[in-house]
Structure formats: structure tokens, C-alpha cells
C-alpha atoms as a PDB file:
ATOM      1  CA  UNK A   1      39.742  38.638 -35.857  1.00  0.00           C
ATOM      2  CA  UNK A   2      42.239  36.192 -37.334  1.00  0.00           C
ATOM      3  CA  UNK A   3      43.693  35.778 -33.586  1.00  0.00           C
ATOM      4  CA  UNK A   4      40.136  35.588 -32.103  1.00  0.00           C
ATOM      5  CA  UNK A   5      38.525  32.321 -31.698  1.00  0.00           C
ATOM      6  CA  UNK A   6      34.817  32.545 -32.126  1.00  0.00           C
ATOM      7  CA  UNK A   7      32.385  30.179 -30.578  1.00  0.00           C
ATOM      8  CA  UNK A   8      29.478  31.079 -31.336  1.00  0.00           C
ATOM      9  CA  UNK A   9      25.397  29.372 -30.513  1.00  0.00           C
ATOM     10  CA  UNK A  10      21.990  30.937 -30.529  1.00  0.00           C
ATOM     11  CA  UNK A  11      19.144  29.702 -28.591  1.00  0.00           C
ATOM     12  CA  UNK A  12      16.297  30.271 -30.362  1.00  0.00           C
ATOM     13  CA  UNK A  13      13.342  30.309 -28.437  1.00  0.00           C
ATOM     14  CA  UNK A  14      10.265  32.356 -29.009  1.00  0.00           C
ATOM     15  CA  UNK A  15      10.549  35.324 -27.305  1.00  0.00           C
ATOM     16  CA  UNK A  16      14.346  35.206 -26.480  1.00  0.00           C
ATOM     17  CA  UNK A  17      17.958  34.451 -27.700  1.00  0.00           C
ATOM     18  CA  UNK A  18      21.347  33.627 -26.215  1.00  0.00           C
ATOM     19  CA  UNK A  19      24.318  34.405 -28.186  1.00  0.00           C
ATOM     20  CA  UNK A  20      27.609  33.283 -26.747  1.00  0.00           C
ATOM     21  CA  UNK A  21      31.597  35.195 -27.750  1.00  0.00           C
ATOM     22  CA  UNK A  22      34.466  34.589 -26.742  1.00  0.00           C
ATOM     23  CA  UNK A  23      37.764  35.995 -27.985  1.00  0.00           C
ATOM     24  CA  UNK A  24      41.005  37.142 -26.358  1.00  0.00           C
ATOM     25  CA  UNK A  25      38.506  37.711 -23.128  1.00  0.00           C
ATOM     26  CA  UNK A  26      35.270  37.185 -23.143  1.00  0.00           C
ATOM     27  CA  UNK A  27      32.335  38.508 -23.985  1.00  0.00           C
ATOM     28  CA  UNK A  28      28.706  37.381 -23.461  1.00  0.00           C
ATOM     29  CA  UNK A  29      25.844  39.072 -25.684  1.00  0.00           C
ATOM     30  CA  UNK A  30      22.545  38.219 -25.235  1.00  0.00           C
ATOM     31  CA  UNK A  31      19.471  39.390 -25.738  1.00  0.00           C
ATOM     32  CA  UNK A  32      16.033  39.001 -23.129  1.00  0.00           C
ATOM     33  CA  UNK A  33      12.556  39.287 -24.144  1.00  0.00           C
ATOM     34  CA  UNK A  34      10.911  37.171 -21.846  1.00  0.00           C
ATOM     35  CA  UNK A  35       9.888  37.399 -18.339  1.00  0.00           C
ATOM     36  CA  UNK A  36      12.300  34.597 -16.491  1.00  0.00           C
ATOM     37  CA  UNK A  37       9.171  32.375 -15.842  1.00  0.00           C
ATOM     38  CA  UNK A  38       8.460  32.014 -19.499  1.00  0.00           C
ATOM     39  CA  UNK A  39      12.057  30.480 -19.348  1.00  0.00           C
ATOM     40  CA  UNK A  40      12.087  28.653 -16.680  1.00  0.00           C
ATOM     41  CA  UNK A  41       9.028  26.577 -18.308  1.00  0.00           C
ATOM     42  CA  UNK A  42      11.075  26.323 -21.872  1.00  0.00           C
ATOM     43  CA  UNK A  43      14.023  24.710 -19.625  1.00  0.00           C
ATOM     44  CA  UNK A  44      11.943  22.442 -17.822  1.00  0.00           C
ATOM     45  CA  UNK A  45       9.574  21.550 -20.918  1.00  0.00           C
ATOM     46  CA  UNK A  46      12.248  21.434 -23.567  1.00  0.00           C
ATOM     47  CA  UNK A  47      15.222  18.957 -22.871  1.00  0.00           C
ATOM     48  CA  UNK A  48      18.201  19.687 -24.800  1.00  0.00           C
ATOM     49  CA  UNK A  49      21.043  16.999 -26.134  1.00  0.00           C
ATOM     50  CA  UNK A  50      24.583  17.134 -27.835  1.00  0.00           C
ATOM     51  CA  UNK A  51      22.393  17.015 -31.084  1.00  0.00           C
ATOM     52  CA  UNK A  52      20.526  20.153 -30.161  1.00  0.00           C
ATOM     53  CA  UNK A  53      21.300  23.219 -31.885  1.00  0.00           C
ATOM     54  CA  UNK A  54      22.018  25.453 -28.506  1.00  0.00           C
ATOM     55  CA  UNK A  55      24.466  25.215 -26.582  1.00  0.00           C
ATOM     56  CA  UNK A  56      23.045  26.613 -23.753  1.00  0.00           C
ATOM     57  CA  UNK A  57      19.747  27.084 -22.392  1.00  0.00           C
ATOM     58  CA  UNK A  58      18.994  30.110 -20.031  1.00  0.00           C
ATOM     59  CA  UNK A  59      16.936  29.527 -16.820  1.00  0.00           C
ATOM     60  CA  UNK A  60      17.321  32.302 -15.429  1.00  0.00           C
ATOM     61  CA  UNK A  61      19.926  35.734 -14.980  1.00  0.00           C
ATOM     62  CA  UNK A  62      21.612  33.149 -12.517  1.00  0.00           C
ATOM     63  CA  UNK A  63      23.051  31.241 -15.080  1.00  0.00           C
ATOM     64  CA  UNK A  64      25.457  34.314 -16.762  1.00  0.00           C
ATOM     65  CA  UNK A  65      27.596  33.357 -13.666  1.00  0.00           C
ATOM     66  CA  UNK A  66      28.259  30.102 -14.759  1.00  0.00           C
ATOM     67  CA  UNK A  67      29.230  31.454 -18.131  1.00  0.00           C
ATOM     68  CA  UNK A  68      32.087  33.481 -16.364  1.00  0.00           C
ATOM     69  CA  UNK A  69      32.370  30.801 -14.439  1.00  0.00           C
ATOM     70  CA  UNK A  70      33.680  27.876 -17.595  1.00  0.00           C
ATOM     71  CA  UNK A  71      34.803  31.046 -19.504  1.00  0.00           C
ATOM     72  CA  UNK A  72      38.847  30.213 -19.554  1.00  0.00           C
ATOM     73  CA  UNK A  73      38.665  26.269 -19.690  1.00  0.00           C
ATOM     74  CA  UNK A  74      39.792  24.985 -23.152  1.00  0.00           C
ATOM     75  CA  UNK A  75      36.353  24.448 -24.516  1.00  0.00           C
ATOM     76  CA  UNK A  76      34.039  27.023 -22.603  1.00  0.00           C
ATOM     77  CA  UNK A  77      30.807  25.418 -24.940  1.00  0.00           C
ATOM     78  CA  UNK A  78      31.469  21.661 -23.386  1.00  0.00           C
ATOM     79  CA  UNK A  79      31.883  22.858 -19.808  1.00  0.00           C
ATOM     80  CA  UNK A  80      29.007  24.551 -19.877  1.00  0.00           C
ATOM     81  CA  UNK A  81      26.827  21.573 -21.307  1.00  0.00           C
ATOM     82  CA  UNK A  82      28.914  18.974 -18.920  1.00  0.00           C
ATOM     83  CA  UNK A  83      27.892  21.412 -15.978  1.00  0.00           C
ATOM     84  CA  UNK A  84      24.053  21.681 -17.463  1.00  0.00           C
ATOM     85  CA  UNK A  85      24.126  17.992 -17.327  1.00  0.00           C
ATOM     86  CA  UNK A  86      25.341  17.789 -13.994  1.00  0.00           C
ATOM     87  CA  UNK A  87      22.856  20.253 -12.848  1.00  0.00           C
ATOM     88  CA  UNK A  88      20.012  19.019 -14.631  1.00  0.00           C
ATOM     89  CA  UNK A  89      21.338  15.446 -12.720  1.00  0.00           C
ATOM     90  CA  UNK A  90      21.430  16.653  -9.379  1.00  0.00           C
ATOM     91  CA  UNK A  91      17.790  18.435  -9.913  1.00  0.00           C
ATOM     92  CA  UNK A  92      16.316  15.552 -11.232  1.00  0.00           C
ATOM     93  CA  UNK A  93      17.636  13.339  -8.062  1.00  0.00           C
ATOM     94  CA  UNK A  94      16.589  15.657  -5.581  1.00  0.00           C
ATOM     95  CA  UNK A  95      13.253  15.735  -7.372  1.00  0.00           C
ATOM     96  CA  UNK A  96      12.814  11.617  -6.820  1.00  0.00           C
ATOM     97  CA  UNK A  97      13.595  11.911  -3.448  1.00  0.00           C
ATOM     98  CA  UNK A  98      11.351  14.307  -2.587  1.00  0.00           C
ATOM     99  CA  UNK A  99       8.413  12.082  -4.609  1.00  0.00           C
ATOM    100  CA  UNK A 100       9.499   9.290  -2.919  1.00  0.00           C
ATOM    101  CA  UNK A 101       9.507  11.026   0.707  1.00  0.00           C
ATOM    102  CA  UNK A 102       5.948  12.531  -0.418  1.00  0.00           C
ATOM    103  CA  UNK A 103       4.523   9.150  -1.274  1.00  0.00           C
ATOM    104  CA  UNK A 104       5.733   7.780   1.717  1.00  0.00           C
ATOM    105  CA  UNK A 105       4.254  10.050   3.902  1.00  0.00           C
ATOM    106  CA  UNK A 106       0.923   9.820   1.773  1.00  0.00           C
ATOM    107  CA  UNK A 107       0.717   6.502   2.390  1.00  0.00           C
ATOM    108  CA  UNK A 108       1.451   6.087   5.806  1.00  0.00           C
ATOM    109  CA  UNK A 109      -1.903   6.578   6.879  1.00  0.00           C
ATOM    110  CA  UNK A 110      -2.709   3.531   4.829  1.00  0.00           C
ATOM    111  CA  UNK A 111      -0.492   1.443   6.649  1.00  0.00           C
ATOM    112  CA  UNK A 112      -3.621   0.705   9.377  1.00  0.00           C
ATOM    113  CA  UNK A 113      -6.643  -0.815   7.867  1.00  0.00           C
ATOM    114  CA  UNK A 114      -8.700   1.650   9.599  1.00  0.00           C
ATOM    115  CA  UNK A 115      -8.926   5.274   9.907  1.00  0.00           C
ATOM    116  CA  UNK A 116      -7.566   7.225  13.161  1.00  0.00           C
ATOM    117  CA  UNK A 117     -10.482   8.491  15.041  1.00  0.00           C
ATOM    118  CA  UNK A 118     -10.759  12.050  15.296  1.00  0.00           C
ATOM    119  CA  UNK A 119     -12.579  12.328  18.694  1.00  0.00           C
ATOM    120  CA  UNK A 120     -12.048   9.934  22.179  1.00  0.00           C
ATOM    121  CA  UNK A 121     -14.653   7.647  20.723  1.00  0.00           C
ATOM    122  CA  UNK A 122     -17.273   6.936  17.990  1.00  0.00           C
ATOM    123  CA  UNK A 123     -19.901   4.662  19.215  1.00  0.00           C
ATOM    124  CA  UNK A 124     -21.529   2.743  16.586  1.00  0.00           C
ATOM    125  CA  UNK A 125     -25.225   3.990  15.862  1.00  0.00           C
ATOM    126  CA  UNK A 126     -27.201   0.806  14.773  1.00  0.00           C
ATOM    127  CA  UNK A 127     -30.104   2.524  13.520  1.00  0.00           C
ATOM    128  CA  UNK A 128     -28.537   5.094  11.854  1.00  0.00           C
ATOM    129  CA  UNK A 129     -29.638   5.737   8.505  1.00  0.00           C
ATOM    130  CA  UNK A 130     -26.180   6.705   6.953  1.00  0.00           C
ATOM    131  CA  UNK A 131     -23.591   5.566   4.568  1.00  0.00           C
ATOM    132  CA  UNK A 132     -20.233   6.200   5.872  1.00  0.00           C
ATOM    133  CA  UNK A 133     -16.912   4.246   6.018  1.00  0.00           C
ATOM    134  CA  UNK A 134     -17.585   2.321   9.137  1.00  0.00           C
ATOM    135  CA  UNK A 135     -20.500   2.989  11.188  1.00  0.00           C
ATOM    136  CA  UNK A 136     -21.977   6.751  11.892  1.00  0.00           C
ATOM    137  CA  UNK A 137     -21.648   7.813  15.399  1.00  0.00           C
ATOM    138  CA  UNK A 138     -24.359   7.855  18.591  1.00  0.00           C
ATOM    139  CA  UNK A 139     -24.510  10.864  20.346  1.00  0.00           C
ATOM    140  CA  UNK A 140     -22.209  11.111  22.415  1.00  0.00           C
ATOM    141  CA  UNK A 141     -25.085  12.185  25.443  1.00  0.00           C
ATOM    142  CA  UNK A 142     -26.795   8.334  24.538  1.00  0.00           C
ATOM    143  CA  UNK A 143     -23.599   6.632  25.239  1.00  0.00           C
ATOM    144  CA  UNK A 144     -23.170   3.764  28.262  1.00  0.00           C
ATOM    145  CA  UNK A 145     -20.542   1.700  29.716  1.00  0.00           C
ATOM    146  CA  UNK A 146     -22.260  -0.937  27.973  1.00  0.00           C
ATOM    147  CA  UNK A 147     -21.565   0.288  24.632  1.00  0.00           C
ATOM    148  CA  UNK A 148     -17.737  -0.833  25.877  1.00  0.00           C
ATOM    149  CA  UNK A 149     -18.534  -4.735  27.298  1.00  0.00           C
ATOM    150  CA  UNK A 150     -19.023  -7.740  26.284  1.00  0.00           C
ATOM    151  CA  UNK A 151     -19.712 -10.847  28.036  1.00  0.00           C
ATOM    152  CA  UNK A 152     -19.570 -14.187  27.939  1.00  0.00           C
ATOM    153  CA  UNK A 153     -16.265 -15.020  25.949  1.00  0.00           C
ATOM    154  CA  UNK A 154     -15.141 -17.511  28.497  1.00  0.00           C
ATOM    155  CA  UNK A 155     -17.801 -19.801  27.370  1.00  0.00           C
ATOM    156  CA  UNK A 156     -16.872 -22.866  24.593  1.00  0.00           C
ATOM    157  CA  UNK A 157     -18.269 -22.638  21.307  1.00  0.00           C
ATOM    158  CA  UNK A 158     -20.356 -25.175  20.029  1.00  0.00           C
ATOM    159  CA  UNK A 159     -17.964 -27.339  17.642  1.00  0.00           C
ATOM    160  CA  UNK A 160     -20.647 -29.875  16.381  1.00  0.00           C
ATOM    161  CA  UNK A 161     -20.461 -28.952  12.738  1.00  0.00           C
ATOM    162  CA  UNK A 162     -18.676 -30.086   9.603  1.00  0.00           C
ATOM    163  CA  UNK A 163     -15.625 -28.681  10.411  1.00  0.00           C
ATOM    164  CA  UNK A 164     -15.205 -29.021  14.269  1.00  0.00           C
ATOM    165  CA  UNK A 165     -14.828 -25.196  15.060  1.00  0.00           C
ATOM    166  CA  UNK A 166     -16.187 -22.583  16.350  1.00  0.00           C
ATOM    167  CA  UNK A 167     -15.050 -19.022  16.002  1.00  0.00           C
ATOM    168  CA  UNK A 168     -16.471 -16.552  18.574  1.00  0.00           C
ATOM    169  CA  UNK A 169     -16.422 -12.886  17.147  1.00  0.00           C
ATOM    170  CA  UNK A 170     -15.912  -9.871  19.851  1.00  0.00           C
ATOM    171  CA  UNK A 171     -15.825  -7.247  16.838  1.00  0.00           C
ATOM    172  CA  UNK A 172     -17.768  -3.686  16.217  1.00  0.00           C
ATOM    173  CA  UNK A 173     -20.842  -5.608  15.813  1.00  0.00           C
ATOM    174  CA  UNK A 174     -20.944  -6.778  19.481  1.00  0.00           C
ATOM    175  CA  UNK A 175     -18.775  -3.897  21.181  1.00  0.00           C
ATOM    176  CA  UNK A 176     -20.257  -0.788  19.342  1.00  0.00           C
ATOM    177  CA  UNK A 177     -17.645   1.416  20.937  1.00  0.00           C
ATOM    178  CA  UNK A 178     -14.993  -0.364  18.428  1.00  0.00           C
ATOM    179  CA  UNK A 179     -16.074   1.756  16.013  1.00  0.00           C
ATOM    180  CA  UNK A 180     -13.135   3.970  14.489  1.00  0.00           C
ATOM    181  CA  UNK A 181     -10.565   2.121  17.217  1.00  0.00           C
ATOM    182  CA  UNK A 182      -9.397  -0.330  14.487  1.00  0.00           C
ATOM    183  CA  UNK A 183      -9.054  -3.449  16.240  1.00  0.00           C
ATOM    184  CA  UNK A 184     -10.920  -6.530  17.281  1.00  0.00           C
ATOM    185  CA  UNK A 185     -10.634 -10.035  18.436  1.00  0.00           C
ATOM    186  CA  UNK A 186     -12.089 -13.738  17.984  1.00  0.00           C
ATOM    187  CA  UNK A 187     -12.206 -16.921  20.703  1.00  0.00           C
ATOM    188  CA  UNK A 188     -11.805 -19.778  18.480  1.00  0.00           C
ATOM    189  CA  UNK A 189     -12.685 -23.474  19.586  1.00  0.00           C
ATOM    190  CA  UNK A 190     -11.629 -26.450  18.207  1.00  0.00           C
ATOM    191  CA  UNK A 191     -12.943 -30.380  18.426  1.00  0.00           C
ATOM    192  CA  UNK A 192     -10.418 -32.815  18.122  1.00  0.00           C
ATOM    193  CA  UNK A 193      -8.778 -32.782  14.437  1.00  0.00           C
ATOM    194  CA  UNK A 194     -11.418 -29.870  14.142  1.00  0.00           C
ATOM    195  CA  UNK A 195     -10.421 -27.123  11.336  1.00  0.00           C
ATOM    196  CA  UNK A 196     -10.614 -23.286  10.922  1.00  0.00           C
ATOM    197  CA  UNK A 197     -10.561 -23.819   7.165  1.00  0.00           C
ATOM    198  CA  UNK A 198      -8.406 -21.816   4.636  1.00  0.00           C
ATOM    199  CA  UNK A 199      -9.646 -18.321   4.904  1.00  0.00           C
ATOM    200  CA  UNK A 200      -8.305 -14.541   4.324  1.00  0.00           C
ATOM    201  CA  UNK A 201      -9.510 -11.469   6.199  1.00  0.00           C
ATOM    202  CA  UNK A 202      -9.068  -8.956   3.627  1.00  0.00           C
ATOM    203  CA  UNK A 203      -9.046  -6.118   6.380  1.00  0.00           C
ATOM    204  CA  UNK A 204      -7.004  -6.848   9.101  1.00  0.00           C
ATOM    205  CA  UNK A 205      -3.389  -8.879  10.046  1.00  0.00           C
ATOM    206  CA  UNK A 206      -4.710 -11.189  12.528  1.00  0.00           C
ATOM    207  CA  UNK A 207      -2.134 -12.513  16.029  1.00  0.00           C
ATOM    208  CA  UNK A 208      -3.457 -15.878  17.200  1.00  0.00           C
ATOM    209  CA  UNK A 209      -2.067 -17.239  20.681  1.00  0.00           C
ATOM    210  CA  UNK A 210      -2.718 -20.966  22.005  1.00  0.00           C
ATOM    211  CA  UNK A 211      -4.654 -20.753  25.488  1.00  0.00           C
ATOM    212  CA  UNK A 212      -5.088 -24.750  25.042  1.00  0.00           C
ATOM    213  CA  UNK A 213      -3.964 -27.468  23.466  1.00  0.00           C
ATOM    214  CA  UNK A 214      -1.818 -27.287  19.993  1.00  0.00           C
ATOM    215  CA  UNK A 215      -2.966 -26.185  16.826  1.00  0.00           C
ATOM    216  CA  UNK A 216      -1.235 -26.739  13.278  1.00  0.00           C
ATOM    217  CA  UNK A 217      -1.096 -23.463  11.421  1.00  0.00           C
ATOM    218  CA  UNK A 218      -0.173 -22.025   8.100  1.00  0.00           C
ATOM    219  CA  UNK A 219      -0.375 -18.976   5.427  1.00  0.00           C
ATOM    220  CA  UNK A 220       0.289 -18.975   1.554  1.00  0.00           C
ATOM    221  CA  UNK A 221       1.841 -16.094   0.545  1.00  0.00           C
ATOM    222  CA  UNK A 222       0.677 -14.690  -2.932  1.00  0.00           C
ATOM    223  CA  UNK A 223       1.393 -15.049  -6.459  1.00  0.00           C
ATOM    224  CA  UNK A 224       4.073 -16.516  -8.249  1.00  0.00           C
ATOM    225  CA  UNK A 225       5.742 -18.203  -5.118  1.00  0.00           C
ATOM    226  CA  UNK A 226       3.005 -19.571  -3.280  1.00  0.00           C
ATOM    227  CA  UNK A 227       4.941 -19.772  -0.394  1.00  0.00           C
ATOM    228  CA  UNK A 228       3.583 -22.255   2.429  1.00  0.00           C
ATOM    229  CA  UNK A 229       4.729 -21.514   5.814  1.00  0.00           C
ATOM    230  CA  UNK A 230       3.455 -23.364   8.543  1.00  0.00           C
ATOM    231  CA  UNK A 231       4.196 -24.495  12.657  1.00  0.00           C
ATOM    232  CA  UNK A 232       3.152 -26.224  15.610  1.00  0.00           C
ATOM    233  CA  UNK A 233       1.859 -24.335  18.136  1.00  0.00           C
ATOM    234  CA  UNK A 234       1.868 -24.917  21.598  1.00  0.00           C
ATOM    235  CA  UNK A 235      -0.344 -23.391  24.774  1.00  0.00           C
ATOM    236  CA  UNK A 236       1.300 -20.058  24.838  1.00  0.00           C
ATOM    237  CA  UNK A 237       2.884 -19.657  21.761  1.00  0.00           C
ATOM    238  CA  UNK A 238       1.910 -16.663  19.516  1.00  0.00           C
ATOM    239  CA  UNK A 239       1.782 -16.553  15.614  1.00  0.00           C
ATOM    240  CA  UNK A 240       0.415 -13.997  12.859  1.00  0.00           C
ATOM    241  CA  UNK A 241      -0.877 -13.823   9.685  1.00  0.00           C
ATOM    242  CA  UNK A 242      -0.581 -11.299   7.631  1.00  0.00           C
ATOM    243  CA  UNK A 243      -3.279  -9.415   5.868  1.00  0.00           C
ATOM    244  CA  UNK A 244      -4.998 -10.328   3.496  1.00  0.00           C
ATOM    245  CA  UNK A 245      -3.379 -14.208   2.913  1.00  0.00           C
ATOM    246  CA  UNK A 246      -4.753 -17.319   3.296  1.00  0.00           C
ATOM    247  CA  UNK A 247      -4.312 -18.919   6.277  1.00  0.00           C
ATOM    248  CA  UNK A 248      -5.748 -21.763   8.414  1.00  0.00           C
ATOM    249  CA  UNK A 249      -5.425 -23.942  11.710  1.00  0.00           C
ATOM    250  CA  UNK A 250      -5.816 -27.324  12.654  1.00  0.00           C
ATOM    251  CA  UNK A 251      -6.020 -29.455  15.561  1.00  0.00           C
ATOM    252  CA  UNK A 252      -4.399 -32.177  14.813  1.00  0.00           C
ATOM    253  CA  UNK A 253      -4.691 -33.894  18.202  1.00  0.00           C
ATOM    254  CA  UNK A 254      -7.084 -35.975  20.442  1.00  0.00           C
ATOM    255  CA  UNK A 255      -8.128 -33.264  22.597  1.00  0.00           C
ATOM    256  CA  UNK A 256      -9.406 -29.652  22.299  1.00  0.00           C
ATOM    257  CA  UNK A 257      -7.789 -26.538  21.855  1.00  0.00           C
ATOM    258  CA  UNK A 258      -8.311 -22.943  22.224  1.00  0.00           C
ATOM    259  CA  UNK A 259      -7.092 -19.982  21.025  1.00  0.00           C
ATOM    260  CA  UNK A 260      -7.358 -16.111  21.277  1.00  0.00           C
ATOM    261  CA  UNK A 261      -6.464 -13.837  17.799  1.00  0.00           C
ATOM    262  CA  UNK A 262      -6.312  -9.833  17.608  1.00  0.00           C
ATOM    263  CA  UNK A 263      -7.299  -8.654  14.344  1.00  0.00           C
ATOM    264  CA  UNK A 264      -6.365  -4.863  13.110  1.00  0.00           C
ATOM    265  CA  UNK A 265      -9.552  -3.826  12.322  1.00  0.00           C
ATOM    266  CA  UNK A 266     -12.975  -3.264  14.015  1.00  0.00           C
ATOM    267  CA  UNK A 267     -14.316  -5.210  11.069  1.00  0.00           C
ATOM    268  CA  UNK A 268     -11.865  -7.341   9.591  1.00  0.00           C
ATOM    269  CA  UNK A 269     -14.151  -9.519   7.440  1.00  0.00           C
ATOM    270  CA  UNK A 270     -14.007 -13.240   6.347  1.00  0.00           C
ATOM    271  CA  UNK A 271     -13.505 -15.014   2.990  1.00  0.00           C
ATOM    272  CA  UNK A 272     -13.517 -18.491   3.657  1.00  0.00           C
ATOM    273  CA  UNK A 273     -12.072 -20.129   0.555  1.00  0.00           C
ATOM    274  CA  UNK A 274     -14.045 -23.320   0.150  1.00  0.00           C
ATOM    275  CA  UNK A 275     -17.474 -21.320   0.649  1.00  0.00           C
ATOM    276  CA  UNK A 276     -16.430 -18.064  -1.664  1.00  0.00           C
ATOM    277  CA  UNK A 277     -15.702 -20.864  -4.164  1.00  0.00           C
ATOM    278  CA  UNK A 278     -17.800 -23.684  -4.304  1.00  0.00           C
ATOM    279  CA  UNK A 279     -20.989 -22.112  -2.334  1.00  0.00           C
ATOM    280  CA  UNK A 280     -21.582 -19.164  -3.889  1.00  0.00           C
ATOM    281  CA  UNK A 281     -24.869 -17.211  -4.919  1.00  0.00           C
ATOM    282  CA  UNK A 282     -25.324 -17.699  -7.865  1.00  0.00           C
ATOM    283  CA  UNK A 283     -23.056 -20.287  -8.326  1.00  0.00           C
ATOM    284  CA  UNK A 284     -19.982 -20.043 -10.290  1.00  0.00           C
ATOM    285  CA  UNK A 285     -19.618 -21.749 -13.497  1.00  0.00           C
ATOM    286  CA  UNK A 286     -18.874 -25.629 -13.631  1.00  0.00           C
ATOM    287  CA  UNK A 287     -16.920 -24.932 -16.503  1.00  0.00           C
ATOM    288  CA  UNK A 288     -15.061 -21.824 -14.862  1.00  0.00           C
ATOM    289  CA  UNK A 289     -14.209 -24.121 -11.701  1.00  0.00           C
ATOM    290  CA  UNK A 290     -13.547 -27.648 -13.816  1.00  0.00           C
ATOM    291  CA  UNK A 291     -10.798 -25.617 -15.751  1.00  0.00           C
ATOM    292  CA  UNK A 292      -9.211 -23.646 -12.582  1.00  0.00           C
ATOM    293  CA  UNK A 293      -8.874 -26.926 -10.478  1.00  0.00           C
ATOM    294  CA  UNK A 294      -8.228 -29.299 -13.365  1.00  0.00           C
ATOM    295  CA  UNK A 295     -11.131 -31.307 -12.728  1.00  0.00           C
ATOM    296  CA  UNK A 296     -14.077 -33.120 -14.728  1.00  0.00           C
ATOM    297  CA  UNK A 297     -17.704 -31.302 -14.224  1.00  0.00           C
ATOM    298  CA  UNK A 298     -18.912 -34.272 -12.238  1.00  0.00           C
ATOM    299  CA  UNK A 299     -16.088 -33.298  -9.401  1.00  0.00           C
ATOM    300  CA  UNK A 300     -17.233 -29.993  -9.201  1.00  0.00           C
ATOM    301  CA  UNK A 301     -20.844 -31.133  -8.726  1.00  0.00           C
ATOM    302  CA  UNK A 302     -19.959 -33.402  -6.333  1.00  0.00           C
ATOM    303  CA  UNK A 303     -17.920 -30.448  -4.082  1.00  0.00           C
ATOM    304  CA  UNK A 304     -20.071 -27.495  -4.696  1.00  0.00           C
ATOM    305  CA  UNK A 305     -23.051 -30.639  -3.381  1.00  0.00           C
ATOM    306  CA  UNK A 306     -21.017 -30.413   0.014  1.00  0.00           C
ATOM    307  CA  UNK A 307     -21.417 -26.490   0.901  1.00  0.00           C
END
């Protein structure tokens, strides 16, 4: 054996052993007493590195061809490991992808703020009883044409108010066959230098075109940046805002405007800052609101006196 060199490592595992020879040719002894599952979940469970005793972990029979395989390179032991590590690599990659291409399709469904209907329609059932996502569904033998209009958009909203708007909903509340389609609109009228005050619509991106006049408009984008981004509009032009960010409009102008927005939801709610803040029932703290805006008590008081 003087003439042989000997490498020689043992995986000890609990139901199995690898022991690896090589000499003038080589030879591969090894002993199975597992079933090649039970392996497959020691490999997978039980990471190996250059400080671990074995030299080789067995995943299955497959891998005795990679022993032949590294058998006449100068150091059979470290091609094997460098090859495990490649392997183990190229696994592990192919594993992220397919996460990532799984989550992705997972969430894609999310990407509308309401669910896909799974029938031609579900008209909205006002006097239903039930607690679903949405509204439950009339039978489909009490449904009418009706349950698809709505008049009476053409008309100005009243804009004698604090604010000098008017916003004119057309949503599943007045169209009851908007239920499950996942859209809706608004009319919005504004006085001159009348306001459609900072607000979010936590369900739906809303489009907003100019059918008169000019509005100012604006979003903030979230936290840190804070971003404001804001343009003139003129009759015609088209903006959005994003879901779920504040936004507002202004007419900042002598005259009235008017404007048309599609919102991606058949319910796209409102949070209208000023109100969610200062008007709320019960009322938040003074102390809670003097320390978020920087203010004295008496300031609060004197806003939260206004809504």
C-alpha cells in the first residue's frame, strides 16, 4: 500500500455511511441502509462546509456517477465538494426563481382592487341579509335594465359649501349592477377657487379628465420622500392618481370647472384628510394632534372647531 494513496471520509449519518478509496484505480465502498428519501431529507436538512467531517454527502444512487466522474483529477475529494457546491448553487437559484415566479403569479390577482366576477353579472341585493366581500347577489330572475342606469349626471352639483365642491358619486350604491365589475366613476363640480380637499381612496387608482375649465392638481407620494407632484390641467387633459395617495384639486380660477374621474373599484371609498383628522368620533387626542402638527392645544381647538 506504500504506492497507494488513500483518501479516505465517512459520512456518518444514522442509518447510512459513505466510505470513499482510491488507489492505483479506484474504488468506491459504501454501504446503504436507508431508503433514498431518508437521504434526500439529510441532504436538504443538513448543510455541509469545508469544516464538516464528510466529504461527501449522498442524495441519491445518482451521485456514484459523479464519483467516477472527479475520480482521476489530482484531488478527487475537492472536485467533488467544488461540484457539490456548484450543484447545491444552481439548485438553490432555480429554487428562487421558481418562488419568485410563484409569488408573482399569486399576487397577480391582487393587482385589481376587486375580485373578477365569476358569472356575467352580480347585481347588488340591498336587502340582503349577508356578509360577503362586496354585496351578495339578486336573483338573477329579479334583475332589470334599471339595475344598469343611472340618471341625471349631467346636472351641476350644488357647490355652496365650505369648500366650493361638489362630488357626484355614480358607484355600486347607485348602479347596483357594479357589483363585482370593479369600477366606478364621480362628476365633480367646482365654484370658483372651490377645492376637492386632500383625500385618499384607499380602494381604487382614480383617472380624472377636465370637461371644463382648469383645475390645479396634485398627489404626495408616501413615506420618507413625500414626493409632491402636481399640474395644470386644462379642458381635456387627463391625469391619475394612484391608489391609495393623497391627492387633491383646485380651481384656481374665476370661473367653474368640471371634471369626470374613473375609479378601479365599485366602491373605492373616501378618507378625506382634514375630516379623518380633526373631525373624528370620538375625537382624537389634543395632545396626540398638538405633537404630530407641532402646534399648541389652543390651535388644535381652534381647527378641530371648524369640522
Amino acid at each position: 500500500m506504500s504506492k497507494e494513496q488513500v483518501f479516505q471520509q465517512r459520512c456518518f449519518f444514522p442509518l447510512s455511511y459513505v466510505t470513499i478509496i482510491q488507489s492505483g484505480s479506484v474504488i468506491y465502498k459504501w454501504k446503504l441502509m436507508a431508503y433514498p428519501l431518508v437521504l434526500s431529507l439529510i441532504y436538504l436538512l443538513l448543510p455541509w462546509t469545508d469544516s464538516t467531517p464528510c466529504a461527501v454527502q449522498m442524495n441519491t444512487l445518482r451521485d456514484l456517477k459523479m464519483f467516477y466522474k472527479y475520480s482521476n483529477s489530482s484531488n478527487p475529494i475537492y472536485s467533488i465538494k467544488q461540484h457539490l457546491v456548484q450543484t447545491k448553487s444552481m439548485e438553490m437559484a432555480s429554487r428562487i426563481i421558481f418562488l419568485a415566479l410563484v409569488a408573482l403569479a399569486s399576487t397577480s390577482p391582487a393587482m385589481a382592487s376587486d375580485p373578477n366576477q365569476l358569472q356575467d353579472f352580480c347585481v347588488a341585493d340591498e336587502n340582503s341579509a349577508a356578509l360577503v366581500n362586496g354585496l351578495a347577489c339578486k336573483d338573477a330572475q329579479m334583475v332589470t335594465v334599471d339595475d344598469f342606469f343611472f340618471s341625471c349626471l349631467d346636472k351641476p352639483g350644488n357647490t355652496s359649501n365650505a369648500v366650493g365642491s361638489k362630488v357626484t358619486p355614480v358607484s355600486v350604491a347607485q348602479i347596483p349592477g357594479l357589483n363585482t365589475l370593479g369600477i366606478s366613476l364621480v362628476r365633480i363640480d367646482y365654484a370658483p377657487f372651490g377645492l376637492n380637499p386632500p383625500h385618499t381612496h384607499p380602494r381604487a387608482t382614480e383617472v380624472l379628465v377636465v370637461l371644463k375649465g382648469a383645475l390645479l392638481v396634485g398627489f404626495v407620494t408616501s413615506n420618507p420622500e413625500n414626493n409632491h407632484h402636481t399640474k395644470v390641467l386644462n379642458k381635456g387633459d387627463v391625469f391619475v392618481f394612484p391608489q391609495g395617495l393623497i391627492h387633491y384639486q383646485y380651481n384656481n380660477w374665476t370661473a367653474n370647472s368640471v371634471a369626470i374621474a374613473g375609479l378601479s373599484s365599485q366602491n373605492p371609498g373616501v378618507i378625506t384628510v382634514g375630516n379623518a383628522i380633526f373631525g373624528s368620533t370620538p375625537p382624537i387626542s389634543d395632545d396626540v394632534l398638538a405633537k404630530a402638527f407641532h402646534v399648541s392645544k389652543e390651535t388644535v381647538d381652534a381647527i378641530r372647531a371648524k369640522f
